[in-house]
PDB file of N, CA and C in Angstrom:
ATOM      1  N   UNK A   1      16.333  -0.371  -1.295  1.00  0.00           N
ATOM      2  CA  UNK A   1      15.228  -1.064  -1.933  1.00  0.00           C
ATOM      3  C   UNK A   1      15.467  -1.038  -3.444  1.00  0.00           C
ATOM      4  N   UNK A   2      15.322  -1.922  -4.212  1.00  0.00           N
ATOM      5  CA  UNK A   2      15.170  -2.163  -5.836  1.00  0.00           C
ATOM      6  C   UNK A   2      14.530  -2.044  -6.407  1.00  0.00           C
ATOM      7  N   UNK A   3      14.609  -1.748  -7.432  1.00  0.00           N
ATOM      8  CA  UNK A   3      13.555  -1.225  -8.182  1.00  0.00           C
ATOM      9  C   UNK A   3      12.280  -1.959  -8.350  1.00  0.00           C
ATOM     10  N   UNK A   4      13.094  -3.221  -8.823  1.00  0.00           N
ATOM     11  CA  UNK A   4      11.655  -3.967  -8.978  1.00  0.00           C
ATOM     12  C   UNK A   4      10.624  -4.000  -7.345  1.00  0.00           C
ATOM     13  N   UNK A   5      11.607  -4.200  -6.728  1.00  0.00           N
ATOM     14  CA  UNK A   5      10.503  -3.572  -5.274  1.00  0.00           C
ATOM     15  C   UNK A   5      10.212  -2.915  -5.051  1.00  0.00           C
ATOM     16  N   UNK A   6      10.261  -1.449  -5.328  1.00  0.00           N
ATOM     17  CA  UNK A   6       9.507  -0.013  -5.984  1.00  0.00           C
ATOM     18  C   UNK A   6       8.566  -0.272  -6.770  1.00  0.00           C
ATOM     19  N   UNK A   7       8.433  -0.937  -7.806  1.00  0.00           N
ATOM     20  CA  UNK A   7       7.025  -1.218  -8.472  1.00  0.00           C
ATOM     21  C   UNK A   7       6.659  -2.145  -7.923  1.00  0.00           C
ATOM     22  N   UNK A   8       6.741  -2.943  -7.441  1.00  0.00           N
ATOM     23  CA  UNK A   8       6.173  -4.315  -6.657  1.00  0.00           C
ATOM     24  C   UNK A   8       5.222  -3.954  -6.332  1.00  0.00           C
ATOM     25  N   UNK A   9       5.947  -3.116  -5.023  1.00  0.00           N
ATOM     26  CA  UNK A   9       4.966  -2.051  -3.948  1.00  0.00           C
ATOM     27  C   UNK A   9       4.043  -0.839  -3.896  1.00  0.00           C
ATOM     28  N   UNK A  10       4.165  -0.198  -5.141  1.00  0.00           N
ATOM     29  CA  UNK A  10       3.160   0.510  -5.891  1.00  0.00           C
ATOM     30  C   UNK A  10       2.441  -0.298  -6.756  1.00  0.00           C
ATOM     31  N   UNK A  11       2.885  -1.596  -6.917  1.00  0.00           N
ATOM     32  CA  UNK A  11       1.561  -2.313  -7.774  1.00  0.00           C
ATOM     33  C   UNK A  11       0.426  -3.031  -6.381  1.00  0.00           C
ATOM     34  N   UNK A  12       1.374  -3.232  -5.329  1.00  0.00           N
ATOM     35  CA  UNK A  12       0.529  -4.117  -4.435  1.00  0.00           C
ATOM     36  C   UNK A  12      -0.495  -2.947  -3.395  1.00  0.00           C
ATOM     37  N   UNK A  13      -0.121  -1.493  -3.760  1.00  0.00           N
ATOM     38  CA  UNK A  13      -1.515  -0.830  -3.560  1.00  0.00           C
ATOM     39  C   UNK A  13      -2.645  -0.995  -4.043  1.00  0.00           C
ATOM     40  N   UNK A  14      -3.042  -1.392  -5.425  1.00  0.00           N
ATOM     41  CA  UNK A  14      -3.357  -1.491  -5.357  1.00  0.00           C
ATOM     42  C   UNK A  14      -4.487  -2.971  -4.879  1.00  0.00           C
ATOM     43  N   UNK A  15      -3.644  -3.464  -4.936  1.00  0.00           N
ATOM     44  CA  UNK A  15      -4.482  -4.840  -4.152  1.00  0.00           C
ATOM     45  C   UNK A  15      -5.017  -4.118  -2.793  1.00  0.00           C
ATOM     46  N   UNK A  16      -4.168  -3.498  -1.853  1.00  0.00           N
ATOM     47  CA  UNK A  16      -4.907  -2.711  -0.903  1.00  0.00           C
ATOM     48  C   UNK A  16      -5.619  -2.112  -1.173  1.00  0.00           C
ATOM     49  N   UNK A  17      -5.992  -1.332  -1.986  1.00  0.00           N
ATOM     50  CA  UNK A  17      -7.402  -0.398  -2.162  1.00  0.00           C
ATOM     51  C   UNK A  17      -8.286  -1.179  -2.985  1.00  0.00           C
ATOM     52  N   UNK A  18      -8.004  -2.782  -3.514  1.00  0.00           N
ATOM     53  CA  UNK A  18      -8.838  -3.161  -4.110  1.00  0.00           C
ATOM     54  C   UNK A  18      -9.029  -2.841  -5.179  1.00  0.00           C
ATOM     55  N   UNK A  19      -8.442  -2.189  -5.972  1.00  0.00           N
ATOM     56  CA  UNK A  19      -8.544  -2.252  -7.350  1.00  0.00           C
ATOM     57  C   UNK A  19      -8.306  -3.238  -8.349  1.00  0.00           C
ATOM     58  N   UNK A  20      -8.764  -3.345  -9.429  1.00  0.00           N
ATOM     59  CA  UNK A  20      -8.412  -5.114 -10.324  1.00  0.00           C
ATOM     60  C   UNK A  20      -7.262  -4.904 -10.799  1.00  0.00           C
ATOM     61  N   UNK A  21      -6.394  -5.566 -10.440  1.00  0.00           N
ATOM     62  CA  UNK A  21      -5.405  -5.915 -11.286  1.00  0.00           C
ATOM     63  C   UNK A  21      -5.227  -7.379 -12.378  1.00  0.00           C
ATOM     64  N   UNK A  22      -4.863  -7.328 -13.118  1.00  0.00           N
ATOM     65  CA  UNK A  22      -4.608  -8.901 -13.890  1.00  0.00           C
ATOM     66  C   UNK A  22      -4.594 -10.079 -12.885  1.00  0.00           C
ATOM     67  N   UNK A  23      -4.684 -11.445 -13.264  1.00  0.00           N
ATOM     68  CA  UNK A  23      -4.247 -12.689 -12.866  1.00  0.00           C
ATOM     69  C   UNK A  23      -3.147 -13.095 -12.650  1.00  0.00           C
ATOM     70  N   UNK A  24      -2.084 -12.160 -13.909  1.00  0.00           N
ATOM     71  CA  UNK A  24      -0.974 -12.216 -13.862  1.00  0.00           C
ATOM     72  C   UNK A  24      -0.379 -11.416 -12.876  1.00  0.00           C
ATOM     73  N   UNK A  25      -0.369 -10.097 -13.200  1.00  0.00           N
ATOM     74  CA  UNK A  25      -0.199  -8.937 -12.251  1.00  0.00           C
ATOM     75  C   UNK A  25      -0.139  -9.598 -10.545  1.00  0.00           C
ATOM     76  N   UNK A  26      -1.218  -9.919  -9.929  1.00  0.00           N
ATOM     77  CA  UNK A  26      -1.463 -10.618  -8.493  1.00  0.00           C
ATOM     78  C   UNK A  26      -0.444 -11.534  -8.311  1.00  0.00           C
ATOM     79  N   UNK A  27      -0.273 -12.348  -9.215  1.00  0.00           N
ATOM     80  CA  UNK A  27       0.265 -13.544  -9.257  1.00  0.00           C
ATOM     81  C   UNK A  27       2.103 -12.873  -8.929  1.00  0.00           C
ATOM     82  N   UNK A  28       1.964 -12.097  -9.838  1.00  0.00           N
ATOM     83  CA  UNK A  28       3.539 -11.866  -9.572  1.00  0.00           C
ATOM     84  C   UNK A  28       3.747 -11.602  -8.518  1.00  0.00           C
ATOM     85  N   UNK A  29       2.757 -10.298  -8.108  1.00  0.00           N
ATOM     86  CA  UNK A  29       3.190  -9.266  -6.363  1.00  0.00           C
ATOM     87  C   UNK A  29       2.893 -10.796  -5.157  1.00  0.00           C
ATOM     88  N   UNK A  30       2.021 -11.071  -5.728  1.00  0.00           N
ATOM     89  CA  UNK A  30       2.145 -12.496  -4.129  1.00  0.00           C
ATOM     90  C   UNK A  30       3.406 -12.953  -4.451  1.00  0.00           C
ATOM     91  N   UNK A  31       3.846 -13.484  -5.649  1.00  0.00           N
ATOM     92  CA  UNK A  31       5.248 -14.341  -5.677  1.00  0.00           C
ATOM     93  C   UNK A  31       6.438 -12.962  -5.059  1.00  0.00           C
ATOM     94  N   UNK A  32       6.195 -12.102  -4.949  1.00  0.00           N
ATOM     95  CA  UNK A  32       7.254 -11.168  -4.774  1.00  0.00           C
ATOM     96  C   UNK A  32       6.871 -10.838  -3.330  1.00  0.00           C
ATOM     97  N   UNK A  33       6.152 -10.930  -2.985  1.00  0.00           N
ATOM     98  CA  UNK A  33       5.965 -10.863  -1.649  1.00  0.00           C
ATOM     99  C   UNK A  33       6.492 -12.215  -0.735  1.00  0.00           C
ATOM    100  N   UNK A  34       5.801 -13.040  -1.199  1.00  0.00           N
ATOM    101  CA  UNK A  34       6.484 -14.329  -0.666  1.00  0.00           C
ATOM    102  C   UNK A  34       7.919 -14.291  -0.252  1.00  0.00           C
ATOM    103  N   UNK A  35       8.566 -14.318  -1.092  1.00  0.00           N
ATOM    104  CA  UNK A  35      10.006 -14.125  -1.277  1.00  0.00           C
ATOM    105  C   UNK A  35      10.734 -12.539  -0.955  1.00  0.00           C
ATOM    106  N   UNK A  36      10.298 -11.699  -0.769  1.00  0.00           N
ATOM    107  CA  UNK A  36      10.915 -10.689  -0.526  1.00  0.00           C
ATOM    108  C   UNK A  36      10.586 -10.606   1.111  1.00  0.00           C
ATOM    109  N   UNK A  37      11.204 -10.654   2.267  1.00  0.00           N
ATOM    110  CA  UNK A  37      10.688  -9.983   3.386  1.00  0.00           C
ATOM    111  C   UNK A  37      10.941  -8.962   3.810  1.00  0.00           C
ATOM    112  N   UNK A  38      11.254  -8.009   3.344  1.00  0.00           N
ATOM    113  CA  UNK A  38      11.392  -6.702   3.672  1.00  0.00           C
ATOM    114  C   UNK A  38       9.965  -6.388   2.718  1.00  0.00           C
ATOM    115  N   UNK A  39       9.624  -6.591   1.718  1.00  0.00           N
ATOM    116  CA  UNK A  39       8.632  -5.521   0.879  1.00  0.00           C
ATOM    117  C   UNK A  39       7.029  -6.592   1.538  1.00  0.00           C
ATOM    118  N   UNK A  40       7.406  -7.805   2.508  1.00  0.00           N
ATOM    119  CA  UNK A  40       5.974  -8.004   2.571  1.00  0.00           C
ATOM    120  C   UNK A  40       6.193  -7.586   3.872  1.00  0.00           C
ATOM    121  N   UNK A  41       7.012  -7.106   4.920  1.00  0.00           N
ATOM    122  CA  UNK A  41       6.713  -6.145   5.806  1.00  0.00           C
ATOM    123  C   UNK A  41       6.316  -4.690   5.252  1.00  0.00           C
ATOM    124  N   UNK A  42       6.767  -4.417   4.536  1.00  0.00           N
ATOM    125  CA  UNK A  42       6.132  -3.075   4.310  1.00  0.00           C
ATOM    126  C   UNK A  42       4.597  -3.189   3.998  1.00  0.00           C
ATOM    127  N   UNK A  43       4.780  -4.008   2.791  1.00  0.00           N
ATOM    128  CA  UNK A  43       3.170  -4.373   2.247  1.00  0.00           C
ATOM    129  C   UNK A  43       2.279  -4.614   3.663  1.00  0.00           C
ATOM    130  N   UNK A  44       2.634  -5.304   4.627  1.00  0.00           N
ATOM    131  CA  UNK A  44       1.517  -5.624   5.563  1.00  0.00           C
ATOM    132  C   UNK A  44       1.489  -4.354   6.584  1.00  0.00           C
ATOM    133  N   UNK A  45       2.278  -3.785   6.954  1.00  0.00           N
ATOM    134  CA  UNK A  45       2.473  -2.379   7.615  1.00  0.00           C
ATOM    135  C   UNK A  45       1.234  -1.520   6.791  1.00  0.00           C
ATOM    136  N   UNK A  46       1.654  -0.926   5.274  1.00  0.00           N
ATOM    137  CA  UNK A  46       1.254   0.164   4.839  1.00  0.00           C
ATOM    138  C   UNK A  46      -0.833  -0.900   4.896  1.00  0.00           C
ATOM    139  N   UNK A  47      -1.188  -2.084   4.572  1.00  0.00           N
ATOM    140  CA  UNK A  47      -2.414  -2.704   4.732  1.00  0.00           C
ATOM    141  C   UNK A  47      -3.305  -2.294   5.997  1.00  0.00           C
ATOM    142  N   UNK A  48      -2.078  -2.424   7.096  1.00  0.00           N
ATOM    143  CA  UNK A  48      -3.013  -2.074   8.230  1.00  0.00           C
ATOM    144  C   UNK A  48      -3.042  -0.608   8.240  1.00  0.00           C
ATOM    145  N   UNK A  49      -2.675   0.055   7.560  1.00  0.00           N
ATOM    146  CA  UNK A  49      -2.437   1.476   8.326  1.00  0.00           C
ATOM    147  C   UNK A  49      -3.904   1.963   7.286  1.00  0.00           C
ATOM    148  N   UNK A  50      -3.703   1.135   5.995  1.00  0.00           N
ATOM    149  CA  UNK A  50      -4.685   1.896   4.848  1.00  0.00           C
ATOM    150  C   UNK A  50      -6.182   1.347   6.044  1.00  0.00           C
ATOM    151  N   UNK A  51      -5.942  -0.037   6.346  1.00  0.00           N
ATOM    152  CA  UNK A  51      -7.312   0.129   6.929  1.00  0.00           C
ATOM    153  C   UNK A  51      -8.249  -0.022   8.183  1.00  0.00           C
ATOM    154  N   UNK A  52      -6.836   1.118   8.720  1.00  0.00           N
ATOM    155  CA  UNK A  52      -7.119   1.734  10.217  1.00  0.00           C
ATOM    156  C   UNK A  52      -7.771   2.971   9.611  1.00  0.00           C
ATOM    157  N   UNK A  53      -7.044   3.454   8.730  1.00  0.00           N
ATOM    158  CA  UNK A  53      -7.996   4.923   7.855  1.00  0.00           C
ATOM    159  C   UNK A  53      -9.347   4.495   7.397  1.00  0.00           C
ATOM    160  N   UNK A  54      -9.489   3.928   7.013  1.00  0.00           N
ATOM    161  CA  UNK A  54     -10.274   3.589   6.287  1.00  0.00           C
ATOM    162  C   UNK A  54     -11.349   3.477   7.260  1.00  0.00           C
ATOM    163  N   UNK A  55     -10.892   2.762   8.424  1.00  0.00           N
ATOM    164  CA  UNK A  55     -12.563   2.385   9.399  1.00  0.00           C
ATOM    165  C   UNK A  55     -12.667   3.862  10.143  1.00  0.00           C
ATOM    166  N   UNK A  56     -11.728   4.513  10.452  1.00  0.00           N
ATOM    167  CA  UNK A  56     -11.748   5.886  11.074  1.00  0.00           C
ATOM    168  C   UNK A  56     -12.141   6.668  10.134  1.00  0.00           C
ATOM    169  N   UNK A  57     -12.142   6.728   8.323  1.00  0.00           N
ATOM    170  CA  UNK A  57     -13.237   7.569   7.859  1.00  0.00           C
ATOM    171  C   UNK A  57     -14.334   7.118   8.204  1.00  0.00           C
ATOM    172  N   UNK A  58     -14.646   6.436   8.167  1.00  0.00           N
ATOM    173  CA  UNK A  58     -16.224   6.225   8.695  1.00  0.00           C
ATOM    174  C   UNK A  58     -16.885   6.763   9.651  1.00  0.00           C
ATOM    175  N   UNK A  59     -16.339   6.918  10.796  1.00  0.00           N
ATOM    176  CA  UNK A  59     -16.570   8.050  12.111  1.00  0.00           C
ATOM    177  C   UNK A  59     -16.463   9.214  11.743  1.00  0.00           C
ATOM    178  N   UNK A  60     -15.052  10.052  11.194  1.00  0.00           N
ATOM    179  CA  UNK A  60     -15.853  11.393  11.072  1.00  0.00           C
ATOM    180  C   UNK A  60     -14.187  11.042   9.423  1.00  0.00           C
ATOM    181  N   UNK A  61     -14.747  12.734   8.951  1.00  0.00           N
ATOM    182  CA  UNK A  61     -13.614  13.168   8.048  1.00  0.00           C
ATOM    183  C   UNK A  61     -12.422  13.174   8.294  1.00  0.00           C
ATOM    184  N   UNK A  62     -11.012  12.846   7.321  1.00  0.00           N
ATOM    185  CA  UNK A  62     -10.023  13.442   7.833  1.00  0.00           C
ATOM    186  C   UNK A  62     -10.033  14.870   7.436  1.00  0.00           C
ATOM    187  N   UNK A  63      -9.359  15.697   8.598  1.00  0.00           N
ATOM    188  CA  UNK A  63      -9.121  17.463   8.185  1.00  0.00           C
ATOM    189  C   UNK A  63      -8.016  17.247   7.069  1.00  0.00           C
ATOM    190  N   UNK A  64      -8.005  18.435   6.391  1.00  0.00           N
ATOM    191  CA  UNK A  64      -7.594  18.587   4.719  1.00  0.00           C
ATOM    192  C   UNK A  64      -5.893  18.715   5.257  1.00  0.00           C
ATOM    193  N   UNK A  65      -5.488  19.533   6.103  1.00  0.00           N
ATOM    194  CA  UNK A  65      -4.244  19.656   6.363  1.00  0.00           C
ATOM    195  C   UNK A  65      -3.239  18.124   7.016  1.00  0.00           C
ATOM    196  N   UNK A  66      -4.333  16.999   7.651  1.00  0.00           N
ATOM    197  CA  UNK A  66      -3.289  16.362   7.935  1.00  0.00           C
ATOM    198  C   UNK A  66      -3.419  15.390   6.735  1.00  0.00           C
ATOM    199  N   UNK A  67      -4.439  15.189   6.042  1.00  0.00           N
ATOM    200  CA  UNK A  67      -4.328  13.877   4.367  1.00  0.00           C
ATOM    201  C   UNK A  67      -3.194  14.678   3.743  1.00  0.00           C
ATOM    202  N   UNK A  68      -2.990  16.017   3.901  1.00  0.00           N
ATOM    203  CA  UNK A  68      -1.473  16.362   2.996  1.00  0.00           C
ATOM    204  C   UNK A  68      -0.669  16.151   3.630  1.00  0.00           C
ATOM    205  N   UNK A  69      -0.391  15.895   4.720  1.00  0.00           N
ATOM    206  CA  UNK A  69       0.845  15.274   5.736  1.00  0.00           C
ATOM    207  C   UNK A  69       0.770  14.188   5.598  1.00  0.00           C
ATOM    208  N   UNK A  70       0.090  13.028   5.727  1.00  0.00           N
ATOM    209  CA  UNK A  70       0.049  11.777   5.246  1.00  0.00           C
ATOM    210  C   UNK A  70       0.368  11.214   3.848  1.00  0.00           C
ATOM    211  N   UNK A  71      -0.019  12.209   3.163  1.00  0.00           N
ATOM    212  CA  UNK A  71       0.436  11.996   2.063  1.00  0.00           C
ATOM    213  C   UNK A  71       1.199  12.024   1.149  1.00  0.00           C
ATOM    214  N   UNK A  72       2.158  12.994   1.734  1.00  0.00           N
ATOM    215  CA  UNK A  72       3.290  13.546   1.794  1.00  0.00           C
ATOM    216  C   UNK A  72       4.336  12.442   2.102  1.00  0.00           C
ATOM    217  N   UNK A  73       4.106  12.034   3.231  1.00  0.00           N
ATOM    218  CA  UNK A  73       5.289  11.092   3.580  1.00  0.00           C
ATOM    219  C   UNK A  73       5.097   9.777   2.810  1.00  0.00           C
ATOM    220  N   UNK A  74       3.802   9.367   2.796  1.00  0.00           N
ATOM    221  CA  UNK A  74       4.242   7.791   1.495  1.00  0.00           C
ATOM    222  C   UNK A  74       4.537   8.306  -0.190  1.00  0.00           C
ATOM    223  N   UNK A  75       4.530   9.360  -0.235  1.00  0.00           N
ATOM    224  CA  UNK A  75       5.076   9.934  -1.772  1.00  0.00           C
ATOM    225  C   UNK A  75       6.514  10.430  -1.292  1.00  0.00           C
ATOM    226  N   UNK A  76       7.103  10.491  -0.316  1.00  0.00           N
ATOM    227  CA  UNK A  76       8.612  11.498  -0.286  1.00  0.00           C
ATOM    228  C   UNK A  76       9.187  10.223   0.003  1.00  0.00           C
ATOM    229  N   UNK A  77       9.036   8.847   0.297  1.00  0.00           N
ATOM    230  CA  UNK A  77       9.654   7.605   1.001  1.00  0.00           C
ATOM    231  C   UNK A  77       9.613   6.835  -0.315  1.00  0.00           C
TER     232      UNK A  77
END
């Protein structure tokens, strides 16, 4: 993976968690998504997974020991 697809993909979190990014900013990660298919498989992989969590916090907590296992592996990858 390249670099610029290393930041791509840490910028297009946040579009998954919804945070604002620029006009510009968006504009780029969709154009880089478009065109990259390996980083918009990832991008759509890591989307569903953020919000399979996401509806399963809602039912109960995650326990503290496995969010550091989870979290662990999208920071060591």
């Amino acid at each position: 993976m390249s670099e610029h697809c290393r930041h791509t993909l840490q910028r297009a979190y946040f579009f998954i968690d919804g945070e604002l990014l620029s006009a510009a900013e968006r504009h780029e990660i969709s154009v880089h998504l478009e065109e990259c298919g390996p980083c918009f498989e990832r991008y759509g992989l890591d989307k569903e997974v953020t919000e399979i969590v996401a509806r399963l916090r809602r039912h109960s907590p995650c326990p503290q020991g496995l969010r550091i296992r989870i979290t662990s592996l999208f920071t060591s990858s």
